[in-house]
N, C-alpha and C. Protein backbone atom coordinates (compact mmCIF):
# COMPACT_ATOMS: atom_id res chain seq x y z
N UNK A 1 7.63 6.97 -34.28
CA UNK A 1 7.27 7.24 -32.90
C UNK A 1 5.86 6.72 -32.63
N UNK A 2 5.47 6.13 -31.76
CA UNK A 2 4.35 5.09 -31.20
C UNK A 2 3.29 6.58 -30.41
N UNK A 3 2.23 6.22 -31.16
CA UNK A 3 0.99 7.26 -30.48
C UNK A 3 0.76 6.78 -28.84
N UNK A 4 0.95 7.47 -28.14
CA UNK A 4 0.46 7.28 -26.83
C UNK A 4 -1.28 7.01 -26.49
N UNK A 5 -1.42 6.15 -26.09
CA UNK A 5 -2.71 5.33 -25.86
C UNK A 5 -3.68 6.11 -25.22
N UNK A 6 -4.69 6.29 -25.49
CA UNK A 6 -5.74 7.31 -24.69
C UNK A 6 -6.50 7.01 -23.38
N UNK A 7 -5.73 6.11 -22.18
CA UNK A 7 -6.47 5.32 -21.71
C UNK A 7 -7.62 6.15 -20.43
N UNK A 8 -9.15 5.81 -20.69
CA UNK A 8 -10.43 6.27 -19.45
C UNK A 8 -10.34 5.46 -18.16
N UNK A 9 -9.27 4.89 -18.14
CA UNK A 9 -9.84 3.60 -17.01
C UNK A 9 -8.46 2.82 -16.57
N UNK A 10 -8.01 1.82 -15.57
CA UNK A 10 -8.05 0.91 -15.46
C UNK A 10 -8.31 0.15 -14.39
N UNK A 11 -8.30 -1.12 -14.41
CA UNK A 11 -8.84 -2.31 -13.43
C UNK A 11 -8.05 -3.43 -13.51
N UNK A 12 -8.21 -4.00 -12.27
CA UNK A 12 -7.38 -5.41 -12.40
C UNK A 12 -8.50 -6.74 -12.41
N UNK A 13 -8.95 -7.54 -13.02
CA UNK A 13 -9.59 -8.51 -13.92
C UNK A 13 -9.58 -9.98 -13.45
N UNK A 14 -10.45 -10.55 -12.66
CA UNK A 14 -10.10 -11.81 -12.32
C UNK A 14 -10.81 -12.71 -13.09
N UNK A 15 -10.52 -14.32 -13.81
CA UNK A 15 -11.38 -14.84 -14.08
C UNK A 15 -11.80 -15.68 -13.31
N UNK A 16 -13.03 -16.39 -12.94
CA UNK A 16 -12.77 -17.81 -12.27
C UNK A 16 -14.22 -18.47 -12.73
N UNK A 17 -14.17 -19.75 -12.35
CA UNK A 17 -15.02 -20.63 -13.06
C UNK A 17 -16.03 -20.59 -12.00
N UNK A 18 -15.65 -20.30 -10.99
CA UNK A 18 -17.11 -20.23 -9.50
C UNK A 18 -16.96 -19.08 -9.30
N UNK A 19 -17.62 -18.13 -9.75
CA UNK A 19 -17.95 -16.32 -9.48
C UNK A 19 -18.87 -16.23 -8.00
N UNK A 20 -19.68 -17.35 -7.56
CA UNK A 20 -20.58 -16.99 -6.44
C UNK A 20 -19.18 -17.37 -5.30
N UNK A 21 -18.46 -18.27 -5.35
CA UNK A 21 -17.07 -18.18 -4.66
C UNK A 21 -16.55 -17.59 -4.35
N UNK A 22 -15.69 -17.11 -5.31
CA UNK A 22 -14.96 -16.05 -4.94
C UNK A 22 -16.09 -15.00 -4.96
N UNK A 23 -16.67 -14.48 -4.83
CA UNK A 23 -17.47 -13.01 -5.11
C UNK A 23 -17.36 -12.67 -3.45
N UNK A 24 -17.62 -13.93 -2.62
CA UNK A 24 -17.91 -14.37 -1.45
C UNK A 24 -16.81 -14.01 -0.54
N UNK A 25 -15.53 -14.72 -0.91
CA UNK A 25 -14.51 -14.19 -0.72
C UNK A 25 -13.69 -13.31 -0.25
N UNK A 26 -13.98 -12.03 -1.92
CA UNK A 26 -13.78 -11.13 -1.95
C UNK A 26 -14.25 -9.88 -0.59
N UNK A 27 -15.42 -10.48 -0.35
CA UNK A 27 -16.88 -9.66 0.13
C UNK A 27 -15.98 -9.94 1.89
N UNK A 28 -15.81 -11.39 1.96
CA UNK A 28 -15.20 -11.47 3.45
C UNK A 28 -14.12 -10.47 3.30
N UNK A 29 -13.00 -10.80 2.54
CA UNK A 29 -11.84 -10.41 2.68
C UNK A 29 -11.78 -8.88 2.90
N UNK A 30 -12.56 -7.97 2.05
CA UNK A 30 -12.21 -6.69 1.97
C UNK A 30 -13.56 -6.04 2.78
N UNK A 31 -14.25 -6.43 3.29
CA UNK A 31 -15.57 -5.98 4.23
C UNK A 31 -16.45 -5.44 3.25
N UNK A 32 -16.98 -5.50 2.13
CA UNK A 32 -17.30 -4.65 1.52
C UNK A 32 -18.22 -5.29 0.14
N UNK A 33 -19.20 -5.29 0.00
CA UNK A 33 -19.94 -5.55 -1.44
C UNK A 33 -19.58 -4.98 -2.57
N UNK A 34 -19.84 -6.16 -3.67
CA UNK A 34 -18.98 -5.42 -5.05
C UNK A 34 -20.05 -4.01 -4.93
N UNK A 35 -19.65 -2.67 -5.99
CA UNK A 35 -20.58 -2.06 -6.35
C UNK A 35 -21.14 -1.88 -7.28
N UNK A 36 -20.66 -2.57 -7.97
CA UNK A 36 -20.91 -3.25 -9.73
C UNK A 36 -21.73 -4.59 -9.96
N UNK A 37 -22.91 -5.08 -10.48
CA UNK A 37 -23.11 -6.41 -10.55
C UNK A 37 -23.77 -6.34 -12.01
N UNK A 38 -23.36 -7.16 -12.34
CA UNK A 38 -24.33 -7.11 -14.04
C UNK A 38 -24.30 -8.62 -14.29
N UNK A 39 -25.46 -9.01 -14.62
CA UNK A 39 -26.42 -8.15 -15.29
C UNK A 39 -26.89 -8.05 -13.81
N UNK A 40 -27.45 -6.61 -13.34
CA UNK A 40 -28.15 -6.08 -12.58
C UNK A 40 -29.16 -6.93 -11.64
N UNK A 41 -29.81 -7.58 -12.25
CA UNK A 41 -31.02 -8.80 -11.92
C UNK A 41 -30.64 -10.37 -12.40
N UNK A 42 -30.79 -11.34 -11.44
CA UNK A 42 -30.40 -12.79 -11.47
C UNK A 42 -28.61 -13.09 -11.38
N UNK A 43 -28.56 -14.04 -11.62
CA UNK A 43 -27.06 -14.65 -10.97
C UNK A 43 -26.25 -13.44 -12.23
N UNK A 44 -25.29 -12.86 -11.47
CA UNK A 44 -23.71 -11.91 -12.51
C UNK A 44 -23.15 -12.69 -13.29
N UNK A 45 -22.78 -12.08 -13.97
CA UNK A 45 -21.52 -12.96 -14.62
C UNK A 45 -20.21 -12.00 -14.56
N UNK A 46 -20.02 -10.64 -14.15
CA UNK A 46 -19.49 -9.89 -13.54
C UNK A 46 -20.03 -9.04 -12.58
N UNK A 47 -19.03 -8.79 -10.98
CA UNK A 47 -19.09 -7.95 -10.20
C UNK A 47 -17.96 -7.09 -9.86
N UNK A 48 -17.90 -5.79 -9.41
CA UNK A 48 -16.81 -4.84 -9.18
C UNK A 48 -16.57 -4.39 -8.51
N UNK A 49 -15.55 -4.88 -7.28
CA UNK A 49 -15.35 -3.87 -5.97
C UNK A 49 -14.83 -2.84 -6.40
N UNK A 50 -15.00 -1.27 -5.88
CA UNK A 50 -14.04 -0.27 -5.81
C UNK A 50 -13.36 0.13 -4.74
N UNK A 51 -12.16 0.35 -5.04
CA UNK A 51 -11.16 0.30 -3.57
C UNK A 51 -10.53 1.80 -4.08
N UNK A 52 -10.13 2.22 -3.08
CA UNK A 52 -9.29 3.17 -2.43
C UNK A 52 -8.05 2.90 -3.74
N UNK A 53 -8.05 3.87 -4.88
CA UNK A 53 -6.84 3.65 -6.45
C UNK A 53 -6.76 2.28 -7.36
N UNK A 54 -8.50 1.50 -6.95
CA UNK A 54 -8.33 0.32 -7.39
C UNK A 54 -9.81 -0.31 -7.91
N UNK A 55 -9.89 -0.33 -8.88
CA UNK A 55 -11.13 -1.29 -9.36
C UNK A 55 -10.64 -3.34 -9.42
N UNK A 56 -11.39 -4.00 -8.94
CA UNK A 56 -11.30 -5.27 -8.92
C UNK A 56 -12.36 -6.12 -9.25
N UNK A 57 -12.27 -6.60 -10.83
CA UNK A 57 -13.37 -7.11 -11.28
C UNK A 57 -13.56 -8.42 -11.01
N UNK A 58 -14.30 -8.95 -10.92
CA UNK A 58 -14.23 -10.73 -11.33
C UNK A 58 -15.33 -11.12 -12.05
N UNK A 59 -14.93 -11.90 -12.91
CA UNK A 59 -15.73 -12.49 -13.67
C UNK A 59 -16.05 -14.06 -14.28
N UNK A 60 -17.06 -14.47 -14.27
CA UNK A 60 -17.18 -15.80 -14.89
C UNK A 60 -16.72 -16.25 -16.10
N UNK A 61 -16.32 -17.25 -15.99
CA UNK A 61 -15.89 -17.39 -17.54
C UNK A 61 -15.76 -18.89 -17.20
N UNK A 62 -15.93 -19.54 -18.84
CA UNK A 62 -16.34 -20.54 -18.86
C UNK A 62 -14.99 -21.31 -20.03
N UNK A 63 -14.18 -21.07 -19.87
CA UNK A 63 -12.76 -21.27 -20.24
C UNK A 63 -12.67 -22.19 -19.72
N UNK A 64 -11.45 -23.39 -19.63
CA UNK A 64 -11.21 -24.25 -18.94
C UNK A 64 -9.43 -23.78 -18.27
N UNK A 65 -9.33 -22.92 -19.24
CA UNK A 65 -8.01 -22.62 -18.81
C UNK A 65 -8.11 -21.00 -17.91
N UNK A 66 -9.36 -20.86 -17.25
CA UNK A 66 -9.13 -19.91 -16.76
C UNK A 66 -8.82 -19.68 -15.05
N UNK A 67 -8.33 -20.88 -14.84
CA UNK A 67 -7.87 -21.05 -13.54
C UNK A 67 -6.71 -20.17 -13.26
N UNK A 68 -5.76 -19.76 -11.86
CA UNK A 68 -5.11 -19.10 -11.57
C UNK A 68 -3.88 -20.23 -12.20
N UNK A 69 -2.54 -19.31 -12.21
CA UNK A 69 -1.27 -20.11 -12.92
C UNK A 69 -0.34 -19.38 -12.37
N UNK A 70 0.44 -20.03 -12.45
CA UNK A 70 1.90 -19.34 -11.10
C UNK A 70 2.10 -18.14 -12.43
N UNK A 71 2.29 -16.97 -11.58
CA UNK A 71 2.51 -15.73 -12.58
C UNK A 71 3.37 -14.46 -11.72
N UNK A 72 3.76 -13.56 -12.01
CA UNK A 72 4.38 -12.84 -11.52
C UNK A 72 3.56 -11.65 -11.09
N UNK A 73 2.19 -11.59 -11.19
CA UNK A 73 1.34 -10.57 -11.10
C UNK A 73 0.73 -11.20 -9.35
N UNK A 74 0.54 -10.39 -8.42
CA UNK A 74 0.13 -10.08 -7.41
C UNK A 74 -1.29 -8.76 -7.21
N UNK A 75 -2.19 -9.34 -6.53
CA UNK A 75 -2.81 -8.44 -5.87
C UNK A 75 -2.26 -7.85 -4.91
N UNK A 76 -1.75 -6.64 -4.34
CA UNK A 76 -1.21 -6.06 -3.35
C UNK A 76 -2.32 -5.08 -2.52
N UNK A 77 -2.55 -5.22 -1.59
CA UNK A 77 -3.91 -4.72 -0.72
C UNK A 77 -2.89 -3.78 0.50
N UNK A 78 -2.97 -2.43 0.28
CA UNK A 78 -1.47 -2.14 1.39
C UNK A 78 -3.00 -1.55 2.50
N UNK A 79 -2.52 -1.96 3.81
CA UNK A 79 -3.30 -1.55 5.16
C UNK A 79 -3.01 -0.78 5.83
N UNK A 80 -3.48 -0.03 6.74
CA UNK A 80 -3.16 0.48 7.53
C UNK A 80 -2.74 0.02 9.32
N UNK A 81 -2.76 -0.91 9.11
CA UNK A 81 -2.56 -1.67 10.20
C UNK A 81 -2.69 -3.51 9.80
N UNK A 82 -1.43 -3.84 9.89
CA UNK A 82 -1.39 -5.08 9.23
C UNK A 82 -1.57 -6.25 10.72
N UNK A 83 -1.44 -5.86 11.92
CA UNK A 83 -1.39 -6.96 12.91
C UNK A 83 -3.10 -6.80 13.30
N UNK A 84 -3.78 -5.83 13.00
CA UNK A 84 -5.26 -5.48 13.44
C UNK A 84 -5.67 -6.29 12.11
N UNK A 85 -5.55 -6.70 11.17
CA UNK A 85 -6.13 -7.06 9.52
C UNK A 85 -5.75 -8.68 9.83
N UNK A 86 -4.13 -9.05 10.75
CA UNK A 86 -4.39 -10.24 10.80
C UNK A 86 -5.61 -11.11 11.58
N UNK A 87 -6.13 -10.71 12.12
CA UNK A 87 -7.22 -11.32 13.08
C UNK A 87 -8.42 -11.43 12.08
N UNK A 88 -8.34 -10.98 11.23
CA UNK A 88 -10.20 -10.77 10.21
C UNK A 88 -9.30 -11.71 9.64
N UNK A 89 -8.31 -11.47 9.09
CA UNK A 89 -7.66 -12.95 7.91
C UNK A 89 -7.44 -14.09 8.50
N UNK A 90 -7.33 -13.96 9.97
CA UNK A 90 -7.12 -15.87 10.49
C UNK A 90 -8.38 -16.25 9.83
N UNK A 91 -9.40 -15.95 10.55
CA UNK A 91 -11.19 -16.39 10.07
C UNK A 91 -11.13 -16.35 8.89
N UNK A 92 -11.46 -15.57 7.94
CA UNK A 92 -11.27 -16.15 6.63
C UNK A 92 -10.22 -17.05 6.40
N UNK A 93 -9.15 -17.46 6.44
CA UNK A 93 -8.60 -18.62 6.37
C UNK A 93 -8.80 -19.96 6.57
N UNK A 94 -9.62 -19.59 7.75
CA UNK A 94 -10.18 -20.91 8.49
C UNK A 94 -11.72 -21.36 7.44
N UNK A 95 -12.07 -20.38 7.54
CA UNK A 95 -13.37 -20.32 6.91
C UNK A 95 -13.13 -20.91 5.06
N UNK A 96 -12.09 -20.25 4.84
CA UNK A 96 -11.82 -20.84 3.08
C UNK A 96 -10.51 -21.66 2.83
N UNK A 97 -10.08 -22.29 4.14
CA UNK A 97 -9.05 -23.40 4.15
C UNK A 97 -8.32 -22.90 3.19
N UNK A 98 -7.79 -21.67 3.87
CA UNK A 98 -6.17 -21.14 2.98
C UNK A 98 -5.49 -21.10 3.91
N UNK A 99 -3.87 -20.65 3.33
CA UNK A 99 -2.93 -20.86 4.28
C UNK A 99 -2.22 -19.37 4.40
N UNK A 100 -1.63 -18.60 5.22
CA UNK A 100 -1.11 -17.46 5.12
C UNK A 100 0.30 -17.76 5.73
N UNK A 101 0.77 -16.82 5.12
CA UNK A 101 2.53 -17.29 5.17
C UNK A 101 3.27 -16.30 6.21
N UNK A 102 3.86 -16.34 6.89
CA UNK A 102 4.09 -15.62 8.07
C UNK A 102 4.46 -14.06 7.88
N UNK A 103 4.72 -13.78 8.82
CA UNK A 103 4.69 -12.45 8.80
C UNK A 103 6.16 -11.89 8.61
N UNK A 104 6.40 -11.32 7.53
CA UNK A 104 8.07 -10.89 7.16
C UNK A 104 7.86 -9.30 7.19
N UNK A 105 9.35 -8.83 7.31
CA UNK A 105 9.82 -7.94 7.01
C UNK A 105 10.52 -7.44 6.15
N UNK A 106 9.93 -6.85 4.82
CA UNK A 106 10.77 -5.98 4.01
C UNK A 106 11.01 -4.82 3.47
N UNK A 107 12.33 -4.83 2.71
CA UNK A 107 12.71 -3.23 2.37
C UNK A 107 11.26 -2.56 2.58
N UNK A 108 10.38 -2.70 1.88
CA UNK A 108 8.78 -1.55 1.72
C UNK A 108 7.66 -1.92 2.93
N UNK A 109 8.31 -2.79 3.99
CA UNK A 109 7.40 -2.51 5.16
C UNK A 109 6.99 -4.23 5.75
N UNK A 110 5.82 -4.38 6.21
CA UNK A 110 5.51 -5.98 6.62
C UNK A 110 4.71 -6.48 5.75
N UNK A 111 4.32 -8.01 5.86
CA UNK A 111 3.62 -7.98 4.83
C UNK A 111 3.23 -9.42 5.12
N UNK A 112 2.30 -9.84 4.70
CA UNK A 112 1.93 -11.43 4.79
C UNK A 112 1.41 -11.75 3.11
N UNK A 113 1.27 -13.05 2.79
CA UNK A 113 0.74 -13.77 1.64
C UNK A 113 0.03 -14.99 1.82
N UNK A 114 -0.87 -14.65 0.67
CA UNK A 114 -1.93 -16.30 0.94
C UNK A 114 -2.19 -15.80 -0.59
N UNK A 115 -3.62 -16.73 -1.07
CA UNK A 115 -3.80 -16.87 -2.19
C UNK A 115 -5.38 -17.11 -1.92
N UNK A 116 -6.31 -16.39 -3.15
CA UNK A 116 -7.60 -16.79 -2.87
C UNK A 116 -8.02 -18.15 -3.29
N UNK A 117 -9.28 -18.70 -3.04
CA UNK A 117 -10.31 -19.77 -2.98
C UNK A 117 -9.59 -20.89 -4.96
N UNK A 118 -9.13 -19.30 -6.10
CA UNK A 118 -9.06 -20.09 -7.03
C UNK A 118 -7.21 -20.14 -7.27
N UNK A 119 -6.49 -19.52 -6.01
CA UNK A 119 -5.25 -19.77 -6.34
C UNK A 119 -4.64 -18.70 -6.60
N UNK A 120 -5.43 -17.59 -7.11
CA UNK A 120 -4.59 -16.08 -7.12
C UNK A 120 -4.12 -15.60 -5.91
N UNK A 121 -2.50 -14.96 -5.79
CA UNK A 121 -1.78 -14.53 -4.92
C UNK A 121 -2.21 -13.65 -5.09
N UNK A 122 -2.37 -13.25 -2.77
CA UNK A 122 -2.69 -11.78 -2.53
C UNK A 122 -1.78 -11.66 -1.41
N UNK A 123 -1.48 -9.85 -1.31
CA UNK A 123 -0.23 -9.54 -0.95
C UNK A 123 -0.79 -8.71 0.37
N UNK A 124 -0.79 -8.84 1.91
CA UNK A 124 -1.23 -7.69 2.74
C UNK A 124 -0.21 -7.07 2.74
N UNK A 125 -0.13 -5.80 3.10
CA UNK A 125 0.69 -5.17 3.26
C UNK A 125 0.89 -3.80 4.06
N UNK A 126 1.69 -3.57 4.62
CA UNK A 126 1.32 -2.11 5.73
C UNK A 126 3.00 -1.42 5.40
N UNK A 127 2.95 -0.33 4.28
CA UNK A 127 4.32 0.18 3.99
C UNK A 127 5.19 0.86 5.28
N UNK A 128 6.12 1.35 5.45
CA UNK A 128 6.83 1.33 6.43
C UNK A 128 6.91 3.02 5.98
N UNK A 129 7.35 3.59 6.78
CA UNK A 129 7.11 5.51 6.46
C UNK A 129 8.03 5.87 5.39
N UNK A 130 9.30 4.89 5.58
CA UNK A 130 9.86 5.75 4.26
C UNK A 130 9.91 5.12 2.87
N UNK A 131 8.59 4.30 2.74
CA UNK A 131 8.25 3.56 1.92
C UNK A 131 7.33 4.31 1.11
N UNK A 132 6.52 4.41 2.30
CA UNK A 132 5.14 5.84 1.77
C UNK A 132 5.79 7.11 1.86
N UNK A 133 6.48 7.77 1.99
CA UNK A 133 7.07 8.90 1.67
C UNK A 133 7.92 8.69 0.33
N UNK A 134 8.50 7.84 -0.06
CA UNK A 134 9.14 7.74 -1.29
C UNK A 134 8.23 7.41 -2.41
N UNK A 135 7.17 6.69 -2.04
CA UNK A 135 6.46 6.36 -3.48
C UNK A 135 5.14 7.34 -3.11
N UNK A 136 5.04 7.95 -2.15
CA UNK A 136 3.94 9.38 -2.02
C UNK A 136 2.31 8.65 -1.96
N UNK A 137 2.74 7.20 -1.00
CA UNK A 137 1.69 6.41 -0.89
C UNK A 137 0.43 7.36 0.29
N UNK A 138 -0.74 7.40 -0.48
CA UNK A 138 -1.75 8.05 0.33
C UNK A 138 -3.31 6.93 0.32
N UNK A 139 -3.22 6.76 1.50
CA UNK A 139 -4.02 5.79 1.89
C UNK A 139 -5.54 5.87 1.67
N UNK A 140 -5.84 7.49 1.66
CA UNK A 140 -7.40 7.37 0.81
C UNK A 140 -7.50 7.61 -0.71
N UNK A 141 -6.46 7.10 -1.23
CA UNK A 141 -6.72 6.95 -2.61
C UNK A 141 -6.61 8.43 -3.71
């Protein structure tokens, strides 16, 4: 029988080779400054938004293979209003020449997709009531 893991934490981990980029990004996209920067003083080499059930790191790295790669992992950002969130995301789009993919409807509510500055898919999303009543989705975290 396998010991169950003791885990203090988790976070979801970005790498990218331009951290002042995306950091930038990030900062448009979600209104909000990391609250994490280290090292503390001069250029990061990691920063950390905290969100509402969500830590989002990014970090520099000097990999060559640490570019984004078609993967099955998604950032999912669920809103509270997804047609009020599209208007801040046209501008950033425009602003970081991305593309956002129209606006669908599914089983768990509406939802749009684009991808940031290094290619990682991000998911908006605004769950539909019996979406958040079944998975006991609570919006302040």
């Amino acid at each position: 029988m396998a010991v169950a893991m003791q885990l203090s934490g988790a976070l979801v981990s970005v790498a990218t080779p331009d951290l002042p980029r995306l950091q930038r990004f990030y900062r448009d996209l979600l209104g909000i400054s990391p609250q994490v920067q280290l090292p503390t003083e001069g250029d990061p080499v990691y920063v950390e938004f905290r969100l509402p059930g969500l830590r989002l790191g990014l970090y520099r790295s000097r990999h060559l293979d640490c570019g984004a790669q078609a993967a099955a992992v998604s950032l999912c950002l669920q809103v509270q209003d997804l047609q009020g969130s599209l208007t801040t995301l046209e501008g950033l789009a425009e602003a970081y020449q991305i593309s956002i993919s129209p606006l669908r409807q599914a089983f768990h509510g509406q939802e749009v997709d684009f991808r940031d500055p290094d290619g990682n898919r991000i998911v908006l999303h605004q769950p539909s009531a019996a979406f958040g009543e079944a998975t006991a989705w609570d919006p302040q975290g």
